[in-house]
PDB file of N, CA and C in Angstrom:
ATOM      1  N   UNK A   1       0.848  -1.189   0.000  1.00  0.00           N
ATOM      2  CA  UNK A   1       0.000   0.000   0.000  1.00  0.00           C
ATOM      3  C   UNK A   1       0.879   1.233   0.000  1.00  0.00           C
ATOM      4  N   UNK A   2       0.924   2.072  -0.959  1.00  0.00           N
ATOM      5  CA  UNK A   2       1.056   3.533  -0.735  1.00  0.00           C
ATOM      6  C   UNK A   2       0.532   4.182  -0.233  1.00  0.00           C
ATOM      7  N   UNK A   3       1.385   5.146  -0.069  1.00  0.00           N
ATOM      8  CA  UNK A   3       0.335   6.440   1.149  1.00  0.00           C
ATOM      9  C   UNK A   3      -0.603   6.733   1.008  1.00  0.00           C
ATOM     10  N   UNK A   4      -1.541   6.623   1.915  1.00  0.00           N
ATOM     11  CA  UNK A   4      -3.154   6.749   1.888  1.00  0.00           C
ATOM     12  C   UNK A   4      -3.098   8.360   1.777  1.00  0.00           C
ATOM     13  N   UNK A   5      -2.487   9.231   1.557  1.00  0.00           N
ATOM     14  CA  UNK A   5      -2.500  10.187   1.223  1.00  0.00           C
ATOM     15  C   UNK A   5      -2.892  10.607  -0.504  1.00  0.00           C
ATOM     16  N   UNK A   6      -2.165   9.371  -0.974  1.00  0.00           N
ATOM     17  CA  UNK A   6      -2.146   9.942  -2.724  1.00  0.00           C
ATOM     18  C   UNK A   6      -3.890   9.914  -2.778  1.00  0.00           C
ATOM     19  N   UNK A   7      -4.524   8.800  -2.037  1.00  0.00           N
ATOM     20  CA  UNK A   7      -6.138   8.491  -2.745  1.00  0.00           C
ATOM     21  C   UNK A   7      -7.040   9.303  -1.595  1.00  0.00           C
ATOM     22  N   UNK A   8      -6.579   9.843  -0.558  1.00  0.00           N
ATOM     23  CA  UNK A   8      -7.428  10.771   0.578  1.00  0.00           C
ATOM     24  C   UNK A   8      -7.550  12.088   0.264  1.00  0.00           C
ATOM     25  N   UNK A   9      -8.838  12.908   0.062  1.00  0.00           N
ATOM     26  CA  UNK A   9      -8.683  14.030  -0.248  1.00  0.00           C
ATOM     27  C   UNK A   9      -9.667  14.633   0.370  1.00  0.00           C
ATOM     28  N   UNK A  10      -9.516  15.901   0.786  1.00  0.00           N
ATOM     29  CA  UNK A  10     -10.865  16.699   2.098  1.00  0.00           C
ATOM     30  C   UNK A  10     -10.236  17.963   1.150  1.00  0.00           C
ATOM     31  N   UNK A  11     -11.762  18.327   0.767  1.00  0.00           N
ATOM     32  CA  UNK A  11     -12.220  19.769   0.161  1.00  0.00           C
ATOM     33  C   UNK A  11     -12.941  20.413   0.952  1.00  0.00           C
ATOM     34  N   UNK A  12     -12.842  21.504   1.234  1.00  0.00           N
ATOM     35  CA  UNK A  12     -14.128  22.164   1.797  1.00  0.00           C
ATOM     36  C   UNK A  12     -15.610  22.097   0.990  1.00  0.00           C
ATOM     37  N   UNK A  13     -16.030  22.256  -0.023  1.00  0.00           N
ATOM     38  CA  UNK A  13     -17.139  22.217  -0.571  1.00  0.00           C
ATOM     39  C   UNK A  13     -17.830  21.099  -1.144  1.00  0.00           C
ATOM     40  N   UNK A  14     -16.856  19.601  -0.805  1.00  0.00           N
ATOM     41  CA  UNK A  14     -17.471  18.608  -1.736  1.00  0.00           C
ATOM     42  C   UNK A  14     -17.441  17.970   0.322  1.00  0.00           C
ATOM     43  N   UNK A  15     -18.761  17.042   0.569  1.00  0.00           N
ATOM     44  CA  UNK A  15     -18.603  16.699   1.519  1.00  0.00           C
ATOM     45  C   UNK A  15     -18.669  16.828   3.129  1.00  0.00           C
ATOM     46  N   UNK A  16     -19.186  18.525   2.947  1.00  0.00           N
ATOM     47  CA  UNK A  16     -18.926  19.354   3.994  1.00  0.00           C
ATOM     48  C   UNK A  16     -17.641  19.358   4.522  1.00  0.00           C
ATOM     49  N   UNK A  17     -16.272  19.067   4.110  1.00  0.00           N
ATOM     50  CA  UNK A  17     -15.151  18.992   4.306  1.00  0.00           C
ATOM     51  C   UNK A  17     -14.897  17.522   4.655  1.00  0.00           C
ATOM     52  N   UNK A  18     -15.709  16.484   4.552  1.00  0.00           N
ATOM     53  CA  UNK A  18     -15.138  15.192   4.872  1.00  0.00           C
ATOM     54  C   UNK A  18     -13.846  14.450   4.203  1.00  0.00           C
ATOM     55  N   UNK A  19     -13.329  13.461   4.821  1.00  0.00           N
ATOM     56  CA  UNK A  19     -12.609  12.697   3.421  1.00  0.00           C
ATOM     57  C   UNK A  19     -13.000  12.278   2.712  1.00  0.00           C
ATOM     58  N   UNK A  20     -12.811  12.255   1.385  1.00  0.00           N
ATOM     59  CA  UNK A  20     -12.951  11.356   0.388  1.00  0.00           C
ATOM     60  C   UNK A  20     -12.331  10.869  -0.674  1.00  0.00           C
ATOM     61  N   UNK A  21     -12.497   9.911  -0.835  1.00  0.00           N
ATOM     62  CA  UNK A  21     -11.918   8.692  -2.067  1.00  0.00           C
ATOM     63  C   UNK A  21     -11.663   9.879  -3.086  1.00  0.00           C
ATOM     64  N   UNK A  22      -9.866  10.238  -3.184  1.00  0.00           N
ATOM     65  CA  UNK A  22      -9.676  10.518  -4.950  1.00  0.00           C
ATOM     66  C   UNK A  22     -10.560  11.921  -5.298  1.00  0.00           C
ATOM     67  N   UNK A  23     -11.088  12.761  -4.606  1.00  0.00           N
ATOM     68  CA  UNK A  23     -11.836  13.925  -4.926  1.00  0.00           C
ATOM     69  C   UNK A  23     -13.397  13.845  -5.360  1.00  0.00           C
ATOM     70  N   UNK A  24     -13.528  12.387  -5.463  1.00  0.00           N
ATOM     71  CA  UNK A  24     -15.445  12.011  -5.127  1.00  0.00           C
ATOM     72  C   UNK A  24     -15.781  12.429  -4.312  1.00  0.00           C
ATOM     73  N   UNK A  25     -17.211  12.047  -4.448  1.00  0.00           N
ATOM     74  CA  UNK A  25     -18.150  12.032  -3.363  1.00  0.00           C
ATOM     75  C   UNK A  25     -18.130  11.057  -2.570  1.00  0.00           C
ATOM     76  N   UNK A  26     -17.522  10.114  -3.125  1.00  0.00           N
ATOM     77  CA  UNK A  26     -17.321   8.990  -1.826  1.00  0.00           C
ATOM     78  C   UNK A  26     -16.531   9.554  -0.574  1.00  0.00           C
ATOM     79  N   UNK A  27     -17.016   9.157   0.488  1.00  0.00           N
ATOM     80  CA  UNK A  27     -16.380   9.427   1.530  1.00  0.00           C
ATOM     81  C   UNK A  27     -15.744   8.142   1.999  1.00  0.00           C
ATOM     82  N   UNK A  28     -14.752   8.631   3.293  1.00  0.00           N
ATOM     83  CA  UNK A  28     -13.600   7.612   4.022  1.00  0.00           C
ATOM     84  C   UNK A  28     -14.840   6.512   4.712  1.00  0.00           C
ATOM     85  N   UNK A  29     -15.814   7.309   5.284  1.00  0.00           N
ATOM     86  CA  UNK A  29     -17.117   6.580   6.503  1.00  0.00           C
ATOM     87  C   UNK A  29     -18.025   6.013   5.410  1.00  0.00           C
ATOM     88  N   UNK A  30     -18.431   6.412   4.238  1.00  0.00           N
ATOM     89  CA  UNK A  30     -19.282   5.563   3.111  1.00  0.00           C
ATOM     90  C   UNK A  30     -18.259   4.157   3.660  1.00  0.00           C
ATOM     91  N   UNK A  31     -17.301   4.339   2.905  1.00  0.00           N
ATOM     92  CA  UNK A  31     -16.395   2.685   2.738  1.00  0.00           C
ATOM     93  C   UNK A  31     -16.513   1.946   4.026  1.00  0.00           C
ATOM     94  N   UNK A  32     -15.782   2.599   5.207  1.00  0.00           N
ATOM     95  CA  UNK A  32     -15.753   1.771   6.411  1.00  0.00           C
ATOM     96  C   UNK A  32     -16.831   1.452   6.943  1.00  0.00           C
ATOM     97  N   UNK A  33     -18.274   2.047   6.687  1.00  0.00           N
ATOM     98  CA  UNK A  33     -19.070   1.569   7.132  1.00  0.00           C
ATOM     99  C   UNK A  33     -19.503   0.434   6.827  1.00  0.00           C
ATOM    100  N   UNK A  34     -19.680   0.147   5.172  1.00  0.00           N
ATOM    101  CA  UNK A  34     -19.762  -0.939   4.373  1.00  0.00           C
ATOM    102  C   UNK A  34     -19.209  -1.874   4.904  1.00  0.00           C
ATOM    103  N   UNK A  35     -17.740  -1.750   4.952  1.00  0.00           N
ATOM    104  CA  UNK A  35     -16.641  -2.953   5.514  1.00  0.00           C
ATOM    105  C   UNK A  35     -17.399  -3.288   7.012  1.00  0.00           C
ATOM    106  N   UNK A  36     -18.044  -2.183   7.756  1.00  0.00           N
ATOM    107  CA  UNK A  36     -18.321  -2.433   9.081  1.00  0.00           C
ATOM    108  C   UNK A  36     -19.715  -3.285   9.336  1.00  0.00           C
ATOM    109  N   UNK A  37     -20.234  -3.122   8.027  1.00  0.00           N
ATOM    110  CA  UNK A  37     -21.895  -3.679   8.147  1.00  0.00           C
ATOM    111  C   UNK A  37     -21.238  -4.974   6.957  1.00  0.00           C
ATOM    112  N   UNK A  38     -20.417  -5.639   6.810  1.00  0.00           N
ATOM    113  CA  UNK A  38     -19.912  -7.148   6.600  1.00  0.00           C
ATOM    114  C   UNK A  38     -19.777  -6.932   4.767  1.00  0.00           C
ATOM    115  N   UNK A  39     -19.625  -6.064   4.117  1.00  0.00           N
ATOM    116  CA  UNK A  39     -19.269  -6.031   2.496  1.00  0.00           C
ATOM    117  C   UNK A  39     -17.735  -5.966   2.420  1.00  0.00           C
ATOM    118  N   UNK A  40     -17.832  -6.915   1.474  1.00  0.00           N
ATOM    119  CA  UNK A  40     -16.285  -7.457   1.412  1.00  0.00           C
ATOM    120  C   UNK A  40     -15.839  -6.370   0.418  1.00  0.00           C
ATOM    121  N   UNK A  41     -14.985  -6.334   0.298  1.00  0.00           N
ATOM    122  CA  UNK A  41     -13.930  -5.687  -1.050  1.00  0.00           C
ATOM    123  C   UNK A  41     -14.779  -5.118  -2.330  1.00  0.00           C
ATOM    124  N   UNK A  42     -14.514  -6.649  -2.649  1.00  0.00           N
ATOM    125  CA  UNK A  42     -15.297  -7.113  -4.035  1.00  0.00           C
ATOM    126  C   UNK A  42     -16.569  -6.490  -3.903  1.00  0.00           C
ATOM    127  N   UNK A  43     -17.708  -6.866  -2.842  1.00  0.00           N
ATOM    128  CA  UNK A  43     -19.193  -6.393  -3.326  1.00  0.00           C
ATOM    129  C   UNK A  43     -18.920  -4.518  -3.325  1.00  0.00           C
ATOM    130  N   UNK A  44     -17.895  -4.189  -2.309  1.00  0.00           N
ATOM    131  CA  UNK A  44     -17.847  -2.594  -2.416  1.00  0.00           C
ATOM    132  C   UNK A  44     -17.574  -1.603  -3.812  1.00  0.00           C
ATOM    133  N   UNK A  45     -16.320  -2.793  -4.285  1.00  0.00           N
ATOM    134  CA  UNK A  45     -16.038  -2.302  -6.006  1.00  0.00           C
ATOM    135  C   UNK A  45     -17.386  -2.852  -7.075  1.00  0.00           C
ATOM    136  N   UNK A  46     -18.230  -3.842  -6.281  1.00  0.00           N
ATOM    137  CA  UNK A  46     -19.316  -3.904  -7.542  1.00  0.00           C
ATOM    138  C   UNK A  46     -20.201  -3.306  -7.101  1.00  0.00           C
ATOM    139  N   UNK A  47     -20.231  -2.594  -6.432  1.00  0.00           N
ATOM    140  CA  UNK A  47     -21.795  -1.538  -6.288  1.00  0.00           C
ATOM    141  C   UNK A  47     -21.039   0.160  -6.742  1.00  0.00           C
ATOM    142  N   UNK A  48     -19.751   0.040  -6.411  1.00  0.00           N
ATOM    143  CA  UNK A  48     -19.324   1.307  -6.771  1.00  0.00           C
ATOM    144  C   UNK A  48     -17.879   1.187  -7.840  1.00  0.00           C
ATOM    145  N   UNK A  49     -18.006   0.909  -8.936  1.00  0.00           N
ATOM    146  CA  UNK A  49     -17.094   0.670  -9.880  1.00  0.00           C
ATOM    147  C   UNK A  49     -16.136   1.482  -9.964  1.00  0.00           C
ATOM    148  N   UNK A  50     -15.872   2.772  -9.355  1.00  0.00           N
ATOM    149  CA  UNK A  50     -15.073   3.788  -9.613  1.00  0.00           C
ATOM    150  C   UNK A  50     -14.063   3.575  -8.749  1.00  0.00           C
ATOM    151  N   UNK A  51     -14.754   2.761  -7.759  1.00  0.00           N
ATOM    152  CA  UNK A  51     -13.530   2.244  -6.217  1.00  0.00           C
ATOM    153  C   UNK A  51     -12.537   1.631  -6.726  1.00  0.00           C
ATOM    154  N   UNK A  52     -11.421   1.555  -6.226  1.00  0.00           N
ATOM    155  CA  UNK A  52     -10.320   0.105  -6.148  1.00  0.00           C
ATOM    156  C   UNK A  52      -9.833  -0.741  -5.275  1.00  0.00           C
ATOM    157  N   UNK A  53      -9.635  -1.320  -5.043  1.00  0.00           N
ATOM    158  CA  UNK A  53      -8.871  -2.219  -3.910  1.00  0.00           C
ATOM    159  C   UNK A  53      -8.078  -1.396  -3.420  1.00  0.00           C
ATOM    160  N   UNK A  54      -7.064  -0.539  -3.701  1.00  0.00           N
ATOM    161  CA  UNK A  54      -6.136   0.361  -3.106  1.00  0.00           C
ATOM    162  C   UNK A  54      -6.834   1.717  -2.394  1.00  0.00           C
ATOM    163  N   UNK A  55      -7.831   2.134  -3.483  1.00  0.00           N
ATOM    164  CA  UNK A  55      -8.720   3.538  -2.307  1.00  0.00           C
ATOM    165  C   UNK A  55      -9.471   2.301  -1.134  1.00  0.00           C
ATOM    166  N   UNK A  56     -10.116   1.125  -1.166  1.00  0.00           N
ATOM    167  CA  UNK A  56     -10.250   0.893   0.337  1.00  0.00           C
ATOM    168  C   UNK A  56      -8.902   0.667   1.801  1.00  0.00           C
ATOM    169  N   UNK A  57      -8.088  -0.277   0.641  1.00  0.00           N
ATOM    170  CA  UNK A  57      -7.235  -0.104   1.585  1.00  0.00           C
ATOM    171  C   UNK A  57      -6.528   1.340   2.275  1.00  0.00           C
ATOM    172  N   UNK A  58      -6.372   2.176   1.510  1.00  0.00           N
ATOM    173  CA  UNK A  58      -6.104   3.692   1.301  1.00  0.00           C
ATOM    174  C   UNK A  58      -7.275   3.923   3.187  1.00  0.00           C
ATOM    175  N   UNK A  59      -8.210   3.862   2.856  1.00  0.00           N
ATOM    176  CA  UNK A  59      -9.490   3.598   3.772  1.00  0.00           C
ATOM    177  C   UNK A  59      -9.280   3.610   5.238  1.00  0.00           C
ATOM    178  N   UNK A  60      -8.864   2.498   4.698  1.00  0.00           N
ATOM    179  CA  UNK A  60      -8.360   1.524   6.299  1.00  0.00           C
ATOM    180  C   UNK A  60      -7.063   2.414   7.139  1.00  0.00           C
ATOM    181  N   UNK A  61      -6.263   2.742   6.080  1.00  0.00           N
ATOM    182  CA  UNK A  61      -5.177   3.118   6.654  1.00  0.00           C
ATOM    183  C   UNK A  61      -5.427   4.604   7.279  1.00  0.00           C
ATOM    184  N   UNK A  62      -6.147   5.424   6.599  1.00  0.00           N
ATOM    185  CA  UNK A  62      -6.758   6.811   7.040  1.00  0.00           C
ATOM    186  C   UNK A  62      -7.240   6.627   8.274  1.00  0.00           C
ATOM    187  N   UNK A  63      -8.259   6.012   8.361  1.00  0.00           N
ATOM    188  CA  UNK A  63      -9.046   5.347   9.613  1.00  0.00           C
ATOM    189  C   UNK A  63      -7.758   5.182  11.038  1.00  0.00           C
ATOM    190  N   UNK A  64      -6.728   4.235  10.676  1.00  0.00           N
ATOM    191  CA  UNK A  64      -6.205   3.420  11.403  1.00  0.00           C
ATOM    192  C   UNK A  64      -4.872   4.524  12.019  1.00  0.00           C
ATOM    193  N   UNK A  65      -4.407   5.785  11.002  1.00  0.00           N
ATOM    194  CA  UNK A  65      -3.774   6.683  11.311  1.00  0.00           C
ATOM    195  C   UNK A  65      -4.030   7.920  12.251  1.00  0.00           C
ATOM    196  N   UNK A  66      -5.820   7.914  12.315  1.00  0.00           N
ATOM    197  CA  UNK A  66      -6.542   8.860  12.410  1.00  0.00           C
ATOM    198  C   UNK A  66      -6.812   8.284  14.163  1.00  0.00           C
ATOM    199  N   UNK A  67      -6.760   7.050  14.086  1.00  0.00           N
ATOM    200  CA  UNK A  67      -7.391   6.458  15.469  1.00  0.00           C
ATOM    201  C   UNK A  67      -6.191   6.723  16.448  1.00  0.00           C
ATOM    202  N   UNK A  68      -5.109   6.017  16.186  1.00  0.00           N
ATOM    203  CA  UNK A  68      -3.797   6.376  16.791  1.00  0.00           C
ATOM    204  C   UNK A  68      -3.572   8.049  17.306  1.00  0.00           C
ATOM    205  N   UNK A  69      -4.161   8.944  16.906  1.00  0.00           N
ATOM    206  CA  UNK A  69      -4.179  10.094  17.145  1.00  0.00           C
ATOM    207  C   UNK A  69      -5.185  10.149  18.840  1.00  0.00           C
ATOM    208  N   UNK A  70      -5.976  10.092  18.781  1.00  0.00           N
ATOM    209  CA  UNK A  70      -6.968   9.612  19.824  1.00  0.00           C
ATOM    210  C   UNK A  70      -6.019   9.622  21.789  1.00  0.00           C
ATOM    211  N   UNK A  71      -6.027  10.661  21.929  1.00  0.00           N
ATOM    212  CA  UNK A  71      -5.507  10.632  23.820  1.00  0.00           C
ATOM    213  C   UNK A  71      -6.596  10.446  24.522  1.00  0.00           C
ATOM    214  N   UNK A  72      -7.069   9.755  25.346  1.00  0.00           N
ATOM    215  CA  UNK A  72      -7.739   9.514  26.420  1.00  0.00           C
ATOM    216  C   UNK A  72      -7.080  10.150  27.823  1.00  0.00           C
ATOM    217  N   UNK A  73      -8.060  10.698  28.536  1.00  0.00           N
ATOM    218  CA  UNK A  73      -7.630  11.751  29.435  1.00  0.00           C
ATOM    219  C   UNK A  73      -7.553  10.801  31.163  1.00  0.00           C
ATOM    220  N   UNK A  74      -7.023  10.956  31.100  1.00  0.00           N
ATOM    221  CA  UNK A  74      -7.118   9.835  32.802  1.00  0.00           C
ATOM    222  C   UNK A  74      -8.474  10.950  33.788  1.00  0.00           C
ATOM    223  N   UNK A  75      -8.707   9.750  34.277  1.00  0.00           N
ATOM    224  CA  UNK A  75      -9.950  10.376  35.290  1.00  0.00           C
ATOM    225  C   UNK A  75      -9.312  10.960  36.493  1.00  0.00           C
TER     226      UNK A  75
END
């Protein structure tokens, strides 16, 4: 996987500033949700043909970079 940077892109006007796939309308949370409600790969690129295997993985890694950020505050 290459940097989930080349296929992550946040505009202000497409999205309300969300991420998204490559400068679509797809967003980072469209995909992971899919993956999260049990659609594999494959059914994600056949309902949305414009996807690739690399913008989900791209996906994952946004997600997984984004989480690591995350401090929890001690009580």
């Amino acid at each position: 996987m290459t940097d989930y940077r080349e296929y992550i892109t946040i505009e202000a006007g497409k999205r309300s500033g969300k991420a998204c796939i490559r400068g679509m309308r797809i967003t980072v949370h469209d995909v992971l949700s899919y993956l999260a409600a049990g659609m594999s790969h494959e059914e994600i690129i056949a309902d949305f043909p414009q996807l690739t295997q690399n913008d989900i993985l791209a996906c994952l890694a946004y997600a997984a970079d984004a989480e690591k950020k995350y401090i929890i505050a001690a009580a």
